[in-house]
C-alpha atoms as a PDB file:
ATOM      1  CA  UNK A   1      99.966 107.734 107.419  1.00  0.00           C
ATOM      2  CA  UNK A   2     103.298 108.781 105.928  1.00  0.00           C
ATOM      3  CA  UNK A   3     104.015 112.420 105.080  1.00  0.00           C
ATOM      4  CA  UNK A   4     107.620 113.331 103.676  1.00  0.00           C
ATOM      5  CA  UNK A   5     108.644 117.087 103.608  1.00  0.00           C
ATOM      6  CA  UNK A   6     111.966 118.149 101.898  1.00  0.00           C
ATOM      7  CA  UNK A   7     113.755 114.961 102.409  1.00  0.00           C
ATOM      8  CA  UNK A   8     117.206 114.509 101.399  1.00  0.00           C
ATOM      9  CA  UNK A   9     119.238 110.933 101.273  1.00  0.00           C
ATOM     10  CA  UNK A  10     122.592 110.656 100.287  1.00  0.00           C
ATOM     11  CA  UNK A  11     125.056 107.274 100.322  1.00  0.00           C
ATOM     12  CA  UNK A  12     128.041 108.485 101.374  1.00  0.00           C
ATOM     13  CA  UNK A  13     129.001 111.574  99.345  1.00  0.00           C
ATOM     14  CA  UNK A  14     126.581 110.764  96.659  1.00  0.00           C
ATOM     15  CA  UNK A  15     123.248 112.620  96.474  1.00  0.00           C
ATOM     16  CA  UNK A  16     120.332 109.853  95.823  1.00  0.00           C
ATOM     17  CA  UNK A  17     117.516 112.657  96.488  1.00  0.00           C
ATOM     18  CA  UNK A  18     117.024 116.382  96.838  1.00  0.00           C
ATOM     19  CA  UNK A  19     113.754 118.326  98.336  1.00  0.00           C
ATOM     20  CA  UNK A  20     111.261 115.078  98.082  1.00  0.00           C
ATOM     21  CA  UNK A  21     107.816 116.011  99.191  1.00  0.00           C
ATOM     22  CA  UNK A  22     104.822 113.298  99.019  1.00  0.00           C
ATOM     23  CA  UNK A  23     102.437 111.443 101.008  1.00  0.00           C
ATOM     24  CA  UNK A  24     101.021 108.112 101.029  1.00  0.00           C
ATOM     25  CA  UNK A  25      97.194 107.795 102.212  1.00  0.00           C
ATOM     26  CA  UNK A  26      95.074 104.909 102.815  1.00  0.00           C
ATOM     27  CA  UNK A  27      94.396 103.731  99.504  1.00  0.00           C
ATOM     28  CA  UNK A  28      97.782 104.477  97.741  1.00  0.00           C
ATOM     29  CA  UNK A  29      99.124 101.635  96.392  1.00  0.00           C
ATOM     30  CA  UNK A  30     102.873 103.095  94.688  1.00  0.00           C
ATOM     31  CA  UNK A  31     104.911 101.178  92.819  1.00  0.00           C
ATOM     32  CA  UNK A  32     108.676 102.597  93.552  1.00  0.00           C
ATOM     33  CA  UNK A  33     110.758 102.126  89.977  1.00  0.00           C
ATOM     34  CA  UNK A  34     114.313 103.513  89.104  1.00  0.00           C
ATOM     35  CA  UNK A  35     117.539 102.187  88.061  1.00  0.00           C
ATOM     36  CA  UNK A  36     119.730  99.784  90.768  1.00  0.00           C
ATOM     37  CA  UNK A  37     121.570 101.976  93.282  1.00  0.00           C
ATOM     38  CA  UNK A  38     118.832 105.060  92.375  1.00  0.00           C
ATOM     39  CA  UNK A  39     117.911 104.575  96.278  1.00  0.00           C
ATOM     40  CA  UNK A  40     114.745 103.075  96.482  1.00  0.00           C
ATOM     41  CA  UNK A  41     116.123 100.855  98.874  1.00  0.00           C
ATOM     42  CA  UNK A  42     117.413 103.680 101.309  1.00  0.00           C
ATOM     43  CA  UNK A  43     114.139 104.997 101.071  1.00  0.00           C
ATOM     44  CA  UNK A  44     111.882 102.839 102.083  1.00  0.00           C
ATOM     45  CA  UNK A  45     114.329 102.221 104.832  1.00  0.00           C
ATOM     46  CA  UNK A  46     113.867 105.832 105.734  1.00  0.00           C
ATOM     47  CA  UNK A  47     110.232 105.551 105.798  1.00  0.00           C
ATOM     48  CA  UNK A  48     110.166 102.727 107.998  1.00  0.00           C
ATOM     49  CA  UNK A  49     111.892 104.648 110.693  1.00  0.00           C
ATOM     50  CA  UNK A  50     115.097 102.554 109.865  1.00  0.00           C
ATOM     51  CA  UNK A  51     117.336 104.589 108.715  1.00  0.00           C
ATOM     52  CA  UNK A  52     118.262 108.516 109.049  1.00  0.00           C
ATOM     53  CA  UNK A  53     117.675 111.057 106.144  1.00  0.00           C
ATOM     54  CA  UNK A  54     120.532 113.434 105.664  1.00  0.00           C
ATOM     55  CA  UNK A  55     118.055 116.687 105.376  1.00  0.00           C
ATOM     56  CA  UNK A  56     114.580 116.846 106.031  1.00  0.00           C
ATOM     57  CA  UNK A  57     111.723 114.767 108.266  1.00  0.00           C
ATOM     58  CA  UNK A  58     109.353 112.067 108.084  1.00  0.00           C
ATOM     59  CA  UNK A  59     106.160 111.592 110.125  1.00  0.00           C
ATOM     60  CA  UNK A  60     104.650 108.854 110.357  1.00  0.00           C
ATOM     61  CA  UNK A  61     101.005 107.627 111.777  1.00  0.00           C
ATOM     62  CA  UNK A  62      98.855 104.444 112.269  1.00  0.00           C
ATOM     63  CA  UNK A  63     101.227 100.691 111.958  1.00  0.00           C
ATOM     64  CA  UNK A  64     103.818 100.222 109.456  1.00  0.00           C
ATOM     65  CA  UNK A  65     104.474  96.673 107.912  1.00  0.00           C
ATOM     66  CA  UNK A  66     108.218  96.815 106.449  1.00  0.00           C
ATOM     67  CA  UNK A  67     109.848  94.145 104.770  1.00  0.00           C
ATOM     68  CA  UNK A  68     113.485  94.745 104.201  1.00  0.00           C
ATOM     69  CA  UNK A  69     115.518  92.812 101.123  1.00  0.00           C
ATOM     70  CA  UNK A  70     117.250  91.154 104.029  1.00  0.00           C
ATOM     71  CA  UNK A  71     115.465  91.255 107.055  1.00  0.00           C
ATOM     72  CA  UNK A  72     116.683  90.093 110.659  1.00  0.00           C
ATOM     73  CA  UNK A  73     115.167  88.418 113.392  1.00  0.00           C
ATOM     74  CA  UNK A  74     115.995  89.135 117.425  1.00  0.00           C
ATOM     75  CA  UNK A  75     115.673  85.823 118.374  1.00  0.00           C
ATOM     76  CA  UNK A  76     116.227  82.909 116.174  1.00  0.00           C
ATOM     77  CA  UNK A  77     115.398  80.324 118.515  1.00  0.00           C
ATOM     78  CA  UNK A  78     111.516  81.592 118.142  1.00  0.00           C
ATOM     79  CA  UNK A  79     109.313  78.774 116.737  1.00  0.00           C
ATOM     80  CA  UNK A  80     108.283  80.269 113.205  1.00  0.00           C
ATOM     81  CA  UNK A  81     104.825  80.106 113.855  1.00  0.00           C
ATOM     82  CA  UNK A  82     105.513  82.191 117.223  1.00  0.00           C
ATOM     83  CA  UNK A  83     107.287  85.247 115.030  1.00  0.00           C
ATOM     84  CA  UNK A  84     103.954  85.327 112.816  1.00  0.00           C
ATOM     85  CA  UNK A  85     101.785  85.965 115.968  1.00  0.00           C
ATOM     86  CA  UNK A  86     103.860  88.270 117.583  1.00  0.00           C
ATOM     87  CA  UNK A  87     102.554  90.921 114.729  1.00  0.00           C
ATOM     88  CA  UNK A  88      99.599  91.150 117.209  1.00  0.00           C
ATOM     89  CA  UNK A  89     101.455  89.978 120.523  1.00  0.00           C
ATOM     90  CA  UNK A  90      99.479  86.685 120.605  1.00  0.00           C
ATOM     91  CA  UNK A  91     102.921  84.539 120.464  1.00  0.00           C
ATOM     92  CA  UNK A  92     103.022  85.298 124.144  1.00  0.00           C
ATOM     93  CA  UNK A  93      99.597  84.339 125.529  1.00  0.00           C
ATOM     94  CA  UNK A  94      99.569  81.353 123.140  1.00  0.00           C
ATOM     95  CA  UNK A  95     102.984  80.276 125.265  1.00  0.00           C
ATOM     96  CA  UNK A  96     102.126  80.778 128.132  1.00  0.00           C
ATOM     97  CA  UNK A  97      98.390  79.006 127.396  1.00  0.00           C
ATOM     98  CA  UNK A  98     100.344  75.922 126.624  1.00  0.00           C
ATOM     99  CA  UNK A  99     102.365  76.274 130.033  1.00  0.00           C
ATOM    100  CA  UNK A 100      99.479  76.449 132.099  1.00  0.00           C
ATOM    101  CA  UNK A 101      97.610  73.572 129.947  1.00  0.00           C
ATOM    102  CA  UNK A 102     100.507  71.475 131.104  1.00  0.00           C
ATOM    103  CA  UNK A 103     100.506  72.547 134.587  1.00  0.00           C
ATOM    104  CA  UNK A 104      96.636  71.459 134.869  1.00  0.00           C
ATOM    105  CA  UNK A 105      97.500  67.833 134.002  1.00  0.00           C
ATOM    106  CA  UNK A 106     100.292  67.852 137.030  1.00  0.00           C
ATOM    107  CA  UNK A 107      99.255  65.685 139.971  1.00  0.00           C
ATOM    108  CA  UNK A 108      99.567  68.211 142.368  1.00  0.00           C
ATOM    109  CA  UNK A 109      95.850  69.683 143.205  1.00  0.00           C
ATOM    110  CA  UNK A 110      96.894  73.302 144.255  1.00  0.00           C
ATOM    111  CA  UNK A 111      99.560  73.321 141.050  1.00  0.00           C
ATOM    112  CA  UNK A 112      96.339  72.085 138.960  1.00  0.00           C
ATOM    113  CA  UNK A 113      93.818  74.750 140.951  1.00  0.00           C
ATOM    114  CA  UNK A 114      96.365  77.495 140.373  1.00  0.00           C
ATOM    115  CA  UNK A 115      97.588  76.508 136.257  1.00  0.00           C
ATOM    116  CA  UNK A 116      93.014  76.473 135.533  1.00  0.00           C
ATOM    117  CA  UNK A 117      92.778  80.217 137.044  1.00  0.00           C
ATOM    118  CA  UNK A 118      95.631  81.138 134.914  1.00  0.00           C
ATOM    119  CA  UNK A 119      94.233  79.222 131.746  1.00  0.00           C
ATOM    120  CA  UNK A 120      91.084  80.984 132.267  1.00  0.00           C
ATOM    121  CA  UNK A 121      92.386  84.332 132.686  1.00  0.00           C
ATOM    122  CA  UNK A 122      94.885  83.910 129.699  1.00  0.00           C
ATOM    123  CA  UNK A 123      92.592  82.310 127.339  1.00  0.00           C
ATOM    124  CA  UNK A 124      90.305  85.545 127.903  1.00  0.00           C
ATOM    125  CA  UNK A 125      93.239  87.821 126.868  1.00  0.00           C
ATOM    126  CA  UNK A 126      94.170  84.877 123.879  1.00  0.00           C
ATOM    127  CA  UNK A 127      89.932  85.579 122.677  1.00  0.00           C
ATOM    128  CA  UNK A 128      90.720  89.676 123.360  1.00  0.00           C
ATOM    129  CA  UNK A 129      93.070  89.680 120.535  1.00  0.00           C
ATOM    130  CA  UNK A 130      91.631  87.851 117.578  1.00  0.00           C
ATOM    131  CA  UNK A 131      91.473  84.277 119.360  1.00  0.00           C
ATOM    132  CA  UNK A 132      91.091  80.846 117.393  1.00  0.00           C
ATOM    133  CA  UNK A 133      90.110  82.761 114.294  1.00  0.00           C
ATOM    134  CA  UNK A 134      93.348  84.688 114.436  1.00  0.00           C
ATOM    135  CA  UNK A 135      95.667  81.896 114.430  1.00  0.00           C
ATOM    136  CA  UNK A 136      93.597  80.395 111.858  1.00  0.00           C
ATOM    137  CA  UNK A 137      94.291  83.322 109.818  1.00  0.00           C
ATOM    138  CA  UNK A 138      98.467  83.185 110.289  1.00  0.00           C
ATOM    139  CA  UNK A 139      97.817  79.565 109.797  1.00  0.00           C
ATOM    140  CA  UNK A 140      95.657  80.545 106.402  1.00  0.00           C
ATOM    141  CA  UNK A 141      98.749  83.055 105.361  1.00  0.00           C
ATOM    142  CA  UNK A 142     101.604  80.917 105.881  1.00  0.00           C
ATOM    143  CA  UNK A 143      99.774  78.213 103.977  1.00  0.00           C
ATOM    144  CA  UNK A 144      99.602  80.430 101.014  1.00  0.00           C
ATOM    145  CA  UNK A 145     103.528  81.717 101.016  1.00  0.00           C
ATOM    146  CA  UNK A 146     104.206  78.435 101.131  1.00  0.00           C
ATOM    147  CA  UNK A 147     105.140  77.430 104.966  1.00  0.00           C
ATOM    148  CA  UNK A 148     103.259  74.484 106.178  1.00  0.00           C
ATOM    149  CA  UNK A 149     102.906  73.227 109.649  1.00  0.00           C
ATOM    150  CA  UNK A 150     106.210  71.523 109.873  1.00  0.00           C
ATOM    151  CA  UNK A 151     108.132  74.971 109.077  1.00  0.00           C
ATOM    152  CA  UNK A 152     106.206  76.019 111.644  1.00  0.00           C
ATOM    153  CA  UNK A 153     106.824  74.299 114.036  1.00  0.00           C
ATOM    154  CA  UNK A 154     110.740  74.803 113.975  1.00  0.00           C
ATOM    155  CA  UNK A 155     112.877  77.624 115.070  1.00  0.00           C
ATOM    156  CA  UNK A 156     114.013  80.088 112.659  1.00  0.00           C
ATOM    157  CA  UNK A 157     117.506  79.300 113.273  1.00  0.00           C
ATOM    158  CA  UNK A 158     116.920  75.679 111.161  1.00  0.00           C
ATOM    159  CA  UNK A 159     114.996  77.367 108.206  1.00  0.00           C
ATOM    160  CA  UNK A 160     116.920  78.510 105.074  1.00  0.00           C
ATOM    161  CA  UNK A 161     117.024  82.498 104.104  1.00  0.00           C
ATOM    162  CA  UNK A 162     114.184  81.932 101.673  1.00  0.00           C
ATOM    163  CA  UNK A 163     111.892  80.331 104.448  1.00  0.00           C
ATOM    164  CA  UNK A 164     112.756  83.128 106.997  1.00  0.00           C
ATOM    165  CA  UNK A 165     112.161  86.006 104.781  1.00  0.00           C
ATOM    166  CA  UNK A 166     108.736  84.319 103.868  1.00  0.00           C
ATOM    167  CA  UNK A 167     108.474  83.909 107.780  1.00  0.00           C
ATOM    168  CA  UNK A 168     108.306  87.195 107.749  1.00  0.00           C
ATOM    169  CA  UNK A 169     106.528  88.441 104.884  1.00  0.00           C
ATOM    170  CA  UNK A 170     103.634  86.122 106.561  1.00  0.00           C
ATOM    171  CA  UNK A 171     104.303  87.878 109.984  1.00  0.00           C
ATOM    172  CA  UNK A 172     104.057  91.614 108.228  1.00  0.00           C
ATOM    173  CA  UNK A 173     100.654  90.290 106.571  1.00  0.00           C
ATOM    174  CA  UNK A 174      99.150  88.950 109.218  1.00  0.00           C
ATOM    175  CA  UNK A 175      99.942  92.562 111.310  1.00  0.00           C
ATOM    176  CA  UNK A 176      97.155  94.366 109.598  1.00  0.00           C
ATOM    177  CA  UNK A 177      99.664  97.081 109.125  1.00  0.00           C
ATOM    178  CA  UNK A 178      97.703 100.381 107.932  1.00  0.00           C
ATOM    179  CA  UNK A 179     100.862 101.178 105.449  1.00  0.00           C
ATOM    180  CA  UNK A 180     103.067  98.197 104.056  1.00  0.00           C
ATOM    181  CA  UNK A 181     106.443  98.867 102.351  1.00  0.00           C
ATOM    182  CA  UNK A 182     107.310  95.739 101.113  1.00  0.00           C
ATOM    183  CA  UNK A 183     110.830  95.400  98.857  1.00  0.00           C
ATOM    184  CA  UNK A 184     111.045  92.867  96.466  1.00  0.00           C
ATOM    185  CA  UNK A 185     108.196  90.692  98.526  1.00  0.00           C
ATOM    186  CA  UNK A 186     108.251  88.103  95.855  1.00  0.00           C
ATOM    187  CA  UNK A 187     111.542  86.833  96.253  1.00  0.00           C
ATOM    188  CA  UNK A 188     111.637  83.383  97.498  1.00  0.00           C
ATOM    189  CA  UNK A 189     108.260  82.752  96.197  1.00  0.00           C
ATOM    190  CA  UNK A 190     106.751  80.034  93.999  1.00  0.00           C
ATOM    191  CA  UNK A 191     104.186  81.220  91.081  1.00  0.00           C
ATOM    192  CA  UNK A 192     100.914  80.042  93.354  1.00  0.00           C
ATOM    193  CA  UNK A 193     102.102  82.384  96.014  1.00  0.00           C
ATOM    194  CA  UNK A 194     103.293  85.359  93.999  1.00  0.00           C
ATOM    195  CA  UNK A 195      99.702  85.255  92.362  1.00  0.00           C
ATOM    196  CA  UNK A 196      97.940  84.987  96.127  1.00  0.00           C
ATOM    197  CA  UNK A 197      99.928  87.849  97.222  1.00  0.00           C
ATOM    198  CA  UNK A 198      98.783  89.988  94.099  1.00  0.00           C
ATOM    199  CA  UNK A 199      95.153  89.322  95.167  1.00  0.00           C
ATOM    200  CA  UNK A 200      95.961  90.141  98.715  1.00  0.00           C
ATOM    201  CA  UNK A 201      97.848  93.152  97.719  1.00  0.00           C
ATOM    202  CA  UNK A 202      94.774  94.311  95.635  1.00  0.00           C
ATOM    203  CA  UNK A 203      92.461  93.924  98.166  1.00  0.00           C
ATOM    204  CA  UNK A 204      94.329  95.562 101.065  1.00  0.00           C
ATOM    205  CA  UNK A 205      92.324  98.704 102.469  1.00  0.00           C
ATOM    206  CA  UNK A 206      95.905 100.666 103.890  1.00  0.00           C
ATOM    207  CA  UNK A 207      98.369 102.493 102.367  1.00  0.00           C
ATOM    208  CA  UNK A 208     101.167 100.421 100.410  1.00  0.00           C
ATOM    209  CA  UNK A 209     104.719 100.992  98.962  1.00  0.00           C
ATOM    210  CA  UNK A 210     106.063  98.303  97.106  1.00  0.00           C
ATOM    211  CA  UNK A 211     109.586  97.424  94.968  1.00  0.00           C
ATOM    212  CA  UNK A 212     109.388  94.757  92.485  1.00  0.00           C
ATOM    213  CA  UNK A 213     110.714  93.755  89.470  1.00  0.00           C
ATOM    214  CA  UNK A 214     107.729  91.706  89.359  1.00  0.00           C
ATOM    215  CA  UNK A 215     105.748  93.426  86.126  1.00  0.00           C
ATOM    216  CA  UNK A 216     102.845  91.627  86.559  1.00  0.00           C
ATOM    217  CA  UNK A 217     102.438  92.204  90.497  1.00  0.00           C
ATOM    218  CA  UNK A 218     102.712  95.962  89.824  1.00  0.00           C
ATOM    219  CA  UNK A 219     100.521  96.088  87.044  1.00  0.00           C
ATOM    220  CA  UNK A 220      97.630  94.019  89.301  1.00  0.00           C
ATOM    221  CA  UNK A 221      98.046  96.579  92.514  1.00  0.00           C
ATOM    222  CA  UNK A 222      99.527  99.839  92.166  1.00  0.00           C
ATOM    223  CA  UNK A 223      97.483 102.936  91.306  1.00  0.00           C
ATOM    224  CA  UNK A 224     100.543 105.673  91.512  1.00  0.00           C
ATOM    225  CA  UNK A 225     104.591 104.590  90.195  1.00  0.00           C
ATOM    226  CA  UNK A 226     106.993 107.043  91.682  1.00  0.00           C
ATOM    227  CA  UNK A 227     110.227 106.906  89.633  1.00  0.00           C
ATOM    228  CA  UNK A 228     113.241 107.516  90.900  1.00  0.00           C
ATOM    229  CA  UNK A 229     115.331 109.287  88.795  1.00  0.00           C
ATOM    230  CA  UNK A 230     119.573 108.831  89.787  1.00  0.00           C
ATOM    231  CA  UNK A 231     120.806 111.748  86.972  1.00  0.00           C
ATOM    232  CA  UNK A 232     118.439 114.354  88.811  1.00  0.00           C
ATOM    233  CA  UNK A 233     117.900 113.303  92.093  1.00  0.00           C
ATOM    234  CA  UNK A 234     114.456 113.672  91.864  1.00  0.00           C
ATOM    235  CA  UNK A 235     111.548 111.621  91.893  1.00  0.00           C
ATOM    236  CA  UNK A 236     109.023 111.762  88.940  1.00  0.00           C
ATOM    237  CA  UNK A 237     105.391 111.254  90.267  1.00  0.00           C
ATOM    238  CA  UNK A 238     102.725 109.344  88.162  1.00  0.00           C
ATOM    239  CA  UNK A 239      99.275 109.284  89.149  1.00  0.00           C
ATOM    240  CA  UNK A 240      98.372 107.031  87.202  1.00  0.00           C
ATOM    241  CA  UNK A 241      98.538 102.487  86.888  1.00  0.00           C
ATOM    242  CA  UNK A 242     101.207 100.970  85.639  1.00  0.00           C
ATOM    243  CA  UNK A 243     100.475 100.559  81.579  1.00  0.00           C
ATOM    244  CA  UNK A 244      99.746 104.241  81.778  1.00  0.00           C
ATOM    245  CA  UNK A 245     102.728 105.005  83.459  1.00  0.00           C
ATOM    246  CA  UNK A 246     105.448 103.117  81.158  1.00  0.00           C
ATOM    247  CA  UNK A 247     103.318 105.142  78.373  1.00  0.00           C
ATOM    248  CA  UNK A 248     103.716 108.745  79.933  1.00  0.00           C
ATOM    249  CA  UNK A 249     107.477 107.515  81.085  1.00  0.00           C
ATOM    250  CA  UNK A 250     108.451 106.851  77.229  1.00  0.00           C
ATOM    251  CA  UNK A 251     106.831 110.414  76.368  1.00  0.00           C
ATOM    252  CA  UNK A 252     108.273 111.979  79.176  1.00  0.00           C
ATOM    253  CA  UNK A 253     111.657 110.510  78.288  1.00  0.00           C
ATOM    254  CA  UNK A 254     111.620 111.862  74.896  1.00  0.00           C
ATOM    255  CA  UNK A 255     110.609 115.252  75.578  1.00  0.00           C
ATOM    256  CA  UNK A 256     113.974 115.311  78.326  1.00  0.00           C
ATOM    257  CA  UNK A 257     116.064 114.116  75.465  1.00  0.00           C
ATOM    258  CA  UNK A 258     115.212 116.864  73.458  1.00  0.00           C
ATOM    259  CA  UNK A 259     115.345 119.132  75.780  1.00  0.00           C
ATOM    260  CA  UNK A 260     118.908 117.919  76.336  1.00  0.00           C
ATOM    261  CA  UNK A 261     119.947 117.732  72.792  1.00  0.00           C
ATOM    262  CA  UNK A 262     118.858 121.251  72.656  1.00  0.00           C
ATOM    263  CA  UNK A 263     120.809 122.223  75.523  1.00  0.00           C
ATOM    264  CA  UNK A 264     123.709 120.878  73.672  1.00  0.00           C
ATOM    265  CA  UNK A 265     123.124 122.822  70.567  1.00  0.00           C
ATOM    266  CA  UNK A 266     122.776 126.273  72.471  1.00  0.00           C
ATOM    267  CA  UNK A 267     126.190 125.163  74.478  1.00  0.00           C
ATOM    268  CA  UNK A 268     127.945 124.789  71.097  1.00  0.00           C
ATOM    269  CA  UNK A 269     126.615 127.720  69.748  1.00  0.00           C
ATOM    270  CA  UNK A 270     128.440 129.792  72.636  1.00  0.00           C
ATOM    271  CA  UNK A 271     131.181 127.617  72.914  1.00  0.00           C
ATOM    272  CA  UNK A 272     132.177 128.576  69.027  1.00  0.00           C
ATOM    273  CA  UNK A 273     131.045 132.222  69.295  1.00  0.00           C
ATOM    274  CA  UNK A 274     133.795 132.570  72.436  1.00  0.00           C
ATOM    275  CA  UNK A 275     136.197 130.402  70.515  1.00  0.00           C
ATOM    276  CA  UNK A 276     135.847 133.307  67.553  1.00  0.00           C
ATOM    277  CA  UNK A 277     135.882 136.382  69.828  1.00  0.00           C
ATOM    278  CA  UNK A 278     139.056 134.808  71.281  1.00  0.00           C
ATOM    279  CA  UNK A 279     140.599 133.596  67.821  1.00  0.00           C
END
């Protein structure tokens, strides 16, 4: 689904990562943790096929769901409810459906004859894809992140930046995306929602990547944390949930301060035995 060999990202100058090598599988659900600016950001960028790595490749298989901190839409006069269905194309047989139902009521009989062979022909492609019980389940998703019918109904250029990002967490939902990276998907939403999207992320059968300061999101979903760690440019990999994790993370931590403290001691140690040879 997503296979990383010897990646490298930097910002700027700065090195965020050196010689990252993982995988994510149908099934892995990874929290991605690490201090603001560590690059988790730029990563999941990366792995979306957003963004360029400075060293290093990424393939990439099956759909890919991405929802950016701050994501952009082509065309902002699109009618909110059209952006969800074009996950699956449907936004454009459902248009064109209402065009020919309108062209069936005209009074002309070979405009009528014409608009019913098209409505028939359309609404076969409309069933190919998912049909009635498709857009019942966008309908069923936006419900639950909190965009009723008259959101919509509007274009995307009248909705706020909380309504459009939840636009399109809806839209990447509704994809059936084999991998999802999803950053900070629960900003913008109430507590009914957040709690929907836990079960939803639970029960999804794909891969998943997910940011969140959210605790209680990525203690309900993720089965493997990958910290990102800025001082090392590394990332620490936990195969584990999330309790377990913060537990190995605090023992880990230790252990590297000791190790560091340690280091320090040996340093001095040579430091004065040169300052003596010299003196």
């Amino acid at each position: 689904m997503i296979n990383v060999q010897d990646l490298e990202l930097r910002a700027g100058a700065r090195l965020l990562m050196d010689q990252v090598n993982f995988r994510v599988d149908k099934g892995d659900k990874i929290g991605l943790v690490g201090r603001n600016g560590a690059g988790k950001t730029t990563l999941t960028r990366v792995l979306a096929g957003e963004g360029l790595p400075a060293g290093g490749k990424v393939t990439r298989s099956g759909q890919i769901g991405y929802l950016p901190q701050d994501p952009r839409t082509p065309d902002m006069e699109q009618l909110a409810r059209d952006r969800i269905l074009s996950a699956r194309g449907l936004d454009a047989v459902v248009g064109k459906l209402k065009k020919a139902q309108a062209e069936m009521s005209s009074e002309d009989a070979a405009v009528q004859r014409k608009a019913m062979n098209r409505y028939d022909r359309l609404e076969a492609e409309f069933l190919a894809g998912g049909g009635y019980a498709a857009e019942a389940e966008a309908a069923a998703i936006s419900s639950n992140l909190a965009l009723p019918e008259r959101i919509l109904n509007q274009p995307l250029k009248t909705l706020s930046g909380g309504q459009r990002r939840r636009v399109e967490l809806a839209r990447i939902l509704y994809s059936s995306a084999e991998t999802l990276l999803l950053d900070e998907p629960t900003n913008h939403l109430d507590a009914d929602s957040i709690s929907w999207l836990r079960d939803f992320l639970k029960n999804h059968q794909g891969g998943l990547i997910v940011i969140s300061h959210d605790v209680e999101l990525l203690e309900a979903t993720v089965n493997k944390v990958y910290h990102l760690d800025a001082n090392r440019a590394q990332i620490d990999y936990y195969n584990m949930g999330w309790k377990r994790y913060l537990q190995q993370r605090e023992t880990d931590e230790r252990a590297r301060r000791r190790e560091r403290a340690n280091a320090e001691k040996k340093a001095q140690v040579l430091l004065d035995q040169a300052n003596k040879m010299r003196a």
